[in-house]
PDB file of N, CA and C in Angstrom:
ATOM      1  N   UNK A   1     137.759 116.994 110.686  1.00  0.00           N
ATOM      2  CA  UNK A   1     136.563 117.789 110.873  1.00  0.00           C
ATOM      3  C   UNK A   1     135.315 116.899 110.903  1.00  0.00           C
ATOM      4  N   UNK A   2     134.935 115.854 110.225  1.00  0.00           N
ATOM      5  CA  UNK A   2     134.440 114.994 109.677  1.00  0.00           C
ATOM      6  C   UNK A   2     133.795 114.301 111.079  1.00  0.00           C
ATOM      7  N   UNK A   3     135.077 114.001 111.661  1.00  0.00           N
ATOM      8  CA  UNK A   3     135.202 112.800 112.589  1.00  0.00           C
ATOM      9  C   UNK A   3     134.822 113.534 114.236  1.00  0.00           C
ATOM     10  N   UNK A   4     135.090 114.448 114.002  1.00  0.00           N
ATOM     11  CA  UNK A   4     134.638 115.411 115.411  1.00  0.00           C
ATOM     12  C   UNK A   4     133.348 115.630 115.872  1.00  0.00           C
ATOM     13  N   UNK A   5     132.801 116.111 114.070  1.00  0.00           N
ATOM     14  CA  UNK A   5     130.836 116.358 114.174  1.00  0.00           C
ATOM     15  C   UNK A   5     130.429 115.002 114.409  1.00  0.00           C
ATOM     16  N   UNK A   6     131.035 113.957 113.725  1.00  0.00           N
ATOM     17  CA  UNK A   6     130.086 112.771 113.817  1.00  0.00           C
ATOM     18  C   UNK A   6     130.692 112.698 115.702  1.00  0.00           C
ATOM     19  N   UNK A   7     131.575 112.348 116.133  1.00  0.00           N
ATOM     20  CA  UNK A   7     131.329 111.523 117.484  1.00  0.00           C
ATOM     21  C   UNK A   7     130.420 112.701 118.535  1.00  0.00           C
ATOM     22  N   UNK A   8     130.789 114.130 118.151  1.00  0.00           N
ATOM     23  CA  UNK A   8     130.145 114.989 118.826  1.00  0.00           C
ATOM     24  C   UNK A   8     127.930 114.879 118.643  1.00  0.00           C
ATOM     25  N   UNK A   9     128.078 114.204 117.481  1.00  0.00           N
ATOM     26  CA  UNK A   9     126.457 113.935 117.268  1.00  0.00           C
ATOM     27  C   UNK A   9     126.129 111.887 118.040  1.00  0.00           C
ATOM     28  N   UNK A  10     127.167 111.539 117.847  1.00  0.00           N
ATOM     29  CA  UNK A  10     126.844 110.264 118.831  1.00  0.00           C
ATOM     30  C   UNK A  10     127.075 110.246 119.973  1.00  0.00           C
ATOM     31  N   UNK A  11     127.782 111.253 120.489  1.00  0.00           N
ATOM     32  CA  UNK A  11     127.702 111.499 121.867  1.00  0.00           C
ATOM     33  C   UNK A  11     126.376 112.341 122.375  1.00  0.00           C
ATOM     34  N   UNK A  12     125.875 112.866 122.023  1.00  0.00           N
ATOM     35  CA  UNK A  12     124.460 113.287 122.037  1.00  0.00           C
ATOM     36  C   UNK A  12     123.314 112.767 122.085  1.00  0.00           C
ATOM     37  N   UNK A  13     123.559 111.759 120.409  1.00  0.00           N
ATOM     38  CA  UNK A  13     122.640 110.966 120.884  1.00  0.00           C
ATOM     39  C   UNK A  13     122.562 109.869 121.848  1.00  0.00           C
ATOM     40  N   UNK A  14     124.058 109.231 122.124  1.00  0.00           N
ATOM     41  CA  UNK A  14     123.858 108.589 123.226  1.00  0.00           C
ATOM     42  C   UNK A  14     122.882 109.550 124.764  1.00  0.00           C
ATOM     43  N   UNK A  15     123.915 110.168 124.978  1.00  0.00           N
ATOM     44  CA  UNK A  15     122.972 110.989 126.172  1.00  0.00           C
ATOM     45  C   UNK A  15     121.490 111.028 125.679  1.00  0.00           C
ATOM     46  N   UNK A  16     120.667 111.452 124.602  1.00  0.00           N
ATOM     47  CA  UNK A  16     119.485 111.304 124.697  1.00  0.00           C
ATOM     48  C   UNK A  16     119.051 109.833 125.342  1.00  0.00           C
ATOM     49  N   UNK A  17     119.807 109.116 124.563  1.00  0.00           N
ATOM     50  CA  UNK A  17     118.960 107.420 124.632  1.00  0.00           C
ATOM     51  C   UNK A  17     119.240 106.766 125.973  1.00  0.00           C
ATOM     52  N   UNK A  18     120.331 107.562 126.752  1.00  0.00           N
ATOM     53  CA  UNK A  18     120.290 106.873 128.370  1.00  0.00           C
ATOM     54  C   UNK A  18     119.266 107.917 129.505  1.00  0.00           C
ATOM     55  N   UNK A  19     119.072 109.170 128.911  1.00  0.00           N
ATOM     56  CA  UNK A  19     117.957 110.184 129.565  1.00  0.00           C
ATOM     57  C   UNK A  19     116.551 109.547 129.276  1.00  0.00           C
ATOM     58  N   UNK A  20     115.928 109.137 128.521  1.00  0.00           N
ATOM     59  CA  UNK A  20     115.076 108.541 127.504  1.00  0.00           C
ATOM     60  C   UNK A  20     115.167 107.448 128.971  1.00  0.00           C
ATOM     61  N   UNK A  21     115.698 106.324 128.550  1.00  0.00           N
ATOM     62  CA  UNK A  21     115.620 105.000 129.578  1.00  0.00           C
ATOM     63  C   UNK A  21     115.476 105.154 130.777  1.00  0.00           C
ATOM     64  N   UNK A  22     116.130 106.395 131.295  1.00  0.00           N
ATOM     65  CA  UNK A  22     115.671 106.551 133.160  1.00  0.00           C
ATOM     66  C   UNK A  22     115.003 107.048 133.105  1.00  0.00           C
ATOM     67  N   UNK A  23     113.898 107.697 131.720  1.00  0.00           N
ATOM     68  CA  UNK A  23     113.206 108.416 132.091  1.00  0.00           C
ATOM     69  C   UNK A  23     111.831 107.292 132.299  1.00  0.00           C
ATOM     70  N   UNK A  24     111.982 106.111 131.101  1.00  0.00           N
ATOM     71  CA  UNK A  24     111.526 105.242 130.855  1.00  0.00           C
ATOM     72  C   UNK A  24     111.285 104.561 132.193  1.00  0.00           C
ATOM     73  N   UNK A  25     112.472 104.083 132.784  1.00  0.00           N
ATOM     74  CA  UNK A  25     112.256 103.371 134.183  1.00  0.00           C
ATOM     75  C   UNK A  25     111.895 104.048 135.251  1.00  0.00           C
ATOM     76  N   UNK A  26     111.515 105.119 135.269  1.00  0.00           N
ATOM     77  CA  UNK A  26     110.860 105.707 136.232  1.00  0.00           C
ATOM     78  C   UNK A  26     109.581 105.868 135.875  1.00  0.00           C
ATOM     79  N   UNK A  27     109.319 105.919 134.860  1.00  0.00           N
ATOM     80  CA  UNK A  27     107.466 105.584 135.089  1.00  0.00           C
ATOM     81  C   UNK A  27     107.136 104.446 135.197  1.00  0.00           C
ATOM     82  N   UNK A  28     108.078 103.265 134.789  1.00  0.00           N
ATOM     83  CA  UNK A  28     107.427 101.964 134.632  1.00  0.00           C
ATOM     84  C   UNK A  28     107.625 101.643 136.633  1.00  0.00           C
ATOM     85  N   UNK A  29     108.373 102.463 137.301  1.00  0.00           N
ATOM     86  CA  UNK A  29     108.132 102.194 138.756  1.00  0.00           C
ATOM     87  C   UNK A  29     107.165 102.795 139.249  1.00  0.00           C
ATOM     88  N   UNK A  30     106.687 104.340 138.958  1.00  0.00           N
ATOM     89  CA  UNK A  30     106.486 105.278 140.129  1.00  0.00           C
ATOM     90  C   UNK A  30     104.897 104.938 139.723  1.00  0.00           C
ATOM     91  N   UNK A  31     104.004 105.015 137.970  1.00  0.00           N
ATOM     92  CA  UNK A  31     102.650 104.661 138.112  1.00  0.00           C
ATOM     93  C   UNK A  31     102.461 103.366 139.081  1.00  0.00           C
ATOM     94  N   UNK A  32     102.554 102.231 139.430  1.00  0.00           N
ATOM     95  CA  UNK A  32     102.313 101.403 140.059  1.00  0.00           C
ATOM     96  C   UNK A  32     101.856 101.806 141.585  1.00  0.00           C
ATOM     97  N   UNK A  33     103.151 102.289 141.813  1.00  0.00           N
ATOM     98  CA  UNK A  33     103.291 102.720 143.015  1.00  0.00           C
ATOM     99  C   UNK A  33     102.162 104.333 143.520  1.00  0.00           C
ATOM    100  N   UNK A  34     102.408 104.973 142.672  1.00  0.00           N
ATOM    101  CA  UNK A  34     101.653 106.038 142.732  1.00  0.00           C
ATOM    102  C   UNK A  34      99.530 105.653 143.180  1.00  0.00           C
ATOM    103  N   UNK A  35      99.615 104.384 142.343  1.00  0.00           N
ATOM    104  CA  UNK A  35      98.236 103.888 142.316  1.00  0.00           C
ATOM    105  C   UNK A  35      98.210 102.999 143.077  1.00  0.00           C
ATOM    106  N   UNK A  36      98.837 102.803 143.568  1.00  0.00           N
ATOM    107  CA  UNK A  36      98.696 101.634 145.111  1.00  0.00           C
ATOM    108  C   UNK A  36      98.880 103.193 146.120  1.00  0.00           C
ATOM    109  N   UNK A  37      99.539 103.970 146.250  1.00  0.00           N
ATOM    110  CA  UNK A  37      99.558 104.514 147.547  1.00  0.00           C
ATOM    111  C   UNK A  37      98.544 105.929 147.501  1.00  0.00           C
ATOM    112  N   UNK A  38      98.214 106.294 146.226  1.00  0.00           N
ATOM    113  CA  UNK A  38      97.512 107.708 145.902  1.00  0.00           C
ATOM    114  C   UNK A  38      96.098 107.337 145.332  1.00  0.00           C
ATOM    115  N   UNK A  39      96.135 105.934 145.035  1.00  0.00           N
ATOM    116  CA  UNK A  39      94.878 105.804 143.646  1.00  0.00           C
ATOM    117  C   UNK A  39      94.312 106.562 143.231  1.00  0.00           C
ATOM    118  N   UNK A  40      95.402 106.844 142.214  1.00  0.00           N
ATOM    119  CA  UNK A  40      95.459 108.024 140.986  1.00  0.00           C
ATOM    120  C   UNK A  40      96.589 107.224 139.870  1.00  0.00           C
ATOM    121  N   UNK A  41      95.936 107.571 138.374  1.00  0.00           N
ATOM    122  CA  UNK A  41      96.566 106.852 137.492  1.00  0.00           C
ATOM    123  C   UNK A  41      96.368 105.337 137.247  1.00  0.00           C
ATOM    124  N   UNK A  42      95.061 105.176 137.810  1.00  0.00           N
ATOM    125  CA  UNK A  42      94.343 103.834 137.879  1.00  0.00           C
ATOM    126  C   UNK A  42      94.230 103.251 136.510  1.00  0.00           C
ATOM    127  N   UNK A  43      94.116 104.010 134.878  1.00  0.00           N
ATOM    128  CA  UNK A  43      93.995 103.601 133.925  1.00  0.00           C
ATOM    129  C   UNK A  43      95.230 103.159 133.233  1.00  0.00           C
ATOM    130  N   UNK A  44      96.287 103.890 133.777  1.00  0.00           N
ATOM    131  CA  UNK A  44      98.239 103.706 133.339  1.00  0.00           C
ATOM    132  C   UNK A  44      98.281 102.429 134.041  1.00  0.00           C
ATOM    133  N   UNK A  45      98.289 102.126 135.250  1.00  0.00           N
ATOM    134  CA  UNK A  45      98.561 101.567 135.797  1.00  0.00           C
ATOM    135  C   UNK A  45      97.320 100.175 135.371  1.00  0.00           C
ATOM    136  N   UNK A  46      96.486  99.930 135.211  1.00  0.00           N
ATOM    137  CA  UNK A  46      95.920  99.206 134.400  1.00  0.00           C
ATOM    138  C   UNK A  46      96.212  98.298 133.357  1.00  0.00           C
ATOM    139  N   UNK A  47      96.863  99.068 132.374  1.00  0.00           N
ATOM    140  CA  UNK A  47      97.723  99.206 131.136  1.00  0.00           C
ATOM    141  C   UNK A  47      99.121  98.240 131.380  1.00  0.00           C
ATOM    142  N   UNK A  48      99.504  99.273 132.423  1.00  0.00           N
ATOM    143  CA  UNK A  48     100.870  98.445 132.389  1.00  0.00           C
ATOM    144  C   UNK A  48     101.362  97.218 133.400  1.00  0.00           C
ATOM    145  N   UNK A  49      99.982  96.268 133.699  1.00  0.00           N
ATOM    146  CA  UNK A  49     100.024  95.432 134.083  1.00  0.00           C
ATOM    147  C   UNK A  49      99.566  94.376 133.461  1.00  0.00           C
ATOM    148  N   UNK A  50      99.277  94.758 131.828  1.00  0.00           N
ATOM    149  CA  UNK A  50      98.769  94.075 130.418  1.00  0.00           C
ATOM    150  C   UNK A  50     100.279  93.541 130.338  1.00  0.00           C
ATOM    151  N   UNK A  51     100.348  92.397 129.774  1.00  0.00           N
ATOM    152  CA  UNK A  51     101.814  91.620 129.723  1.00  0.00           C
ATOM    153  C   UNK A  51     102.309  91.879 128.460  1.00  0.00           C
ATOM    154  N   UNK A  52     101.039  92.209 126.939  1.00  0.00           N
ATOM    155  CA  UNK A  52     101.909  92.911 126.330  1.00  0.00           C
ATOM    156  C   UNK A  52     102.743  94.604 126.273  1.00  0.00           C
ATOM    157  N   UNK A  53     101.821  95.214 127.171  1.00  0.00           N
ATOM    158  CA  UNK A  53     102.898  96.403 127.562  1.00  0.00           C
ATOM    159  C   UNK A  53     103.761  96.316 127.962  1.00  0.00           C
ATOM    160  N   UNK A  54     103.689  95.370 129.091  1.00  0.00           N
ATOM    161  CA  UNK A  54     105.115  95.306 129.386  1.00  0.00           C
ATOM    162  C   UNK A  54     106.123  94.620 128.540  1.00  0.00           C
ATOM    163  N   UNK A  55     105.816  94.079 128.123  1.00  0.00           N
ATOM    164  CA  UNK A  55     106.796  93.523 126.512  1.00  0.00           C
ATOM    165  C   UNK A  55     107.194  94.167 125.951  1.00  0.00           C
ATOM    166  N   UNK A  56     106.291  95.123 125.194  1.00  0.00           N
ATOM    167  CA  UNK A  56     106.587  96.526 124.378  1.00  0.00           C
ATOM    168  C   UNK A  56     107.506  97.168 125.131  1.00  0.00           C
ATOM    169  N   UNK A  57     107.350  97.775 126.357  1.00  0.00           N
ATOM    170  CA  UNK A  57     108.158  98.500 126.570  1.00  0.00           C
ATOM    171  C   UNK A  57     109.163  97.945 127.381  1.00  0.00           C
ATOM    172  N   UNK A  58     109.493  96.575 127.863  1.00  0.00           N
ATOM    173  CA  UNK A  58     110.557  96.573 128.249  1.00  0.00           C
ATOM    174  C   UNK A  58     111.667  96.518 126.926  1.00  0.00           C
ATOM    175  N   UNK A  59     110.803  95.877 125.607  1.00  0.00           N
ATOM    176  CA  UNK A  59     111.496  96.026 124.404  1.00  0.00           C
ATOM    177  C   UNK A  59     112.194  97.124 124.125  1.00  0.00           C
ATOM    178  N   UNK A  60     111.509  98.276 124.386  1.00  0.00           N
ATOM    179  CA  UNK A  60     111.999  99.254 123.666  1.00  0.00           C
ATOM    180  C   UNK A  60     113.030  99.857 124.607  1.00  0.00           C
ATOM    181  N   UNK A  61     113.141  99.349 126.174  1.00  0.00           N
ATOM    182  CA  UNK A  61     114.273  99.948 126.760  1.00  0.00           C
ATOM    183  C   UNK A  61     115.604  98.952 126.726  1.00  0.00           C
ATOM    184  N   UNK A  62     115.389  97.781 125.910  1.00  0.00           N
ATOM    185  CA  UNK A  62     116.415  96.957 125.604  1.00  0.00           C
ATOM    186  C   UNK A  62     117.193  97.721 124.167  1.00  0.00           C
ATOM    187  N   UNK A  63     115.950  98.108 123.212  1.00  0.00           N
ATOM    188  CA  UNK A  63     116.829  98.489 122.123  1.00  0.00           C
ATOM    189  C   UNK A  63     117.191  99.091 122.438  1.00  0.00           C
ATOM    190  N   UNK A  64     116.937 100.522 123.031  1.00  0.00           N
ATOM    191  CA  UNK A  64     117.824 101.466 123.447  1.00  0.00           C
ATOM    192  C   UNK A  64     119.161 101.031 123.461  1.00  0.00           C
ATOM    193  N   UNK A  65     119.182 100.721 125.189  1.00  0.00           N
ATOM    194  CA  UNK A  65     120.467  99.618 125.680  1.00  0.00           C
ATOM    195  C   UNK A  65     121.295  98.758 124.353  1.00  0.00           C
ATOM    196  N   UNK A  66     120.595  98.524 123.727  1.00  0.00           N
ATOM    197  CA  UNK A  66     121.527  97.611 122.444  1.00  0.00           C
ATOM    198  C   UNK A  66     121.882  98.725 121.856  1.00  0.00           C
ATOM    199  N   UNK A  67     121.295  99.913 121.396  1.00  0.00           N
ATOM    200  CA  UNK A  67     121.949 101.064 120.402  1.00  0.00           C
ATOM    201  C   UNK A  67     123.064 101.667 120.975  1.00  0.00           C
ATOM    202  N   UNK A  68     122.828 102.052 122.409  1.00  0.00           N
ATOM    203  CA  UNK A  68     124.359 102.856 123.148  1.00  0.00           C
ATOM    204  C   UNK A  68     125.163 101.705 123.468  1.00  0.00           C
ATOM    205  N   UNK A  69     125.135 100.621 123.420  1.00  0.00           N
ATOM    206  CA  UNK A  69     125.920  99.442 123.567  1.00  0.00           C
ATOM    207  C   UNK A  69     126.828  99.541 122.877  1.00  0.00           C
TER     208      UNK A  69
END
């Protein structure tokens, strides 16, 4: 019984943490792009051409990746 809830709750949370990451890599593509072809989101896109944002968050889509690993 034990062993069912737990993989049934890490299987969950896996699915959160790989929904989470594409959700992740799709903004880190589409603001760029959005503000080169719409210029709109000029302040995101600002931001995430700061080298520590992108640090931060490519960090945090590595831990991810290391946790469902």
């Amino acid at each position: 019984m034990l062993i069912t809830s737990l993989s049934a709750g890490l299987t969950g949370f896996t699915l959160f943490v790989t929904i989470i990451g594409m959700f992740l890599s799709a903004f880190m593509l589409t603001v760029p792009v959005i503000y080169e072809k719409y210029d709109k989101l000029a302040r995101l896109a600002r931001a995430l051409k700061e080298m520590r944002i992108g640090f931060i968050l490519t960090g945090i889509g590595t831990a991810f990746s290391l946790l469902i690993a």
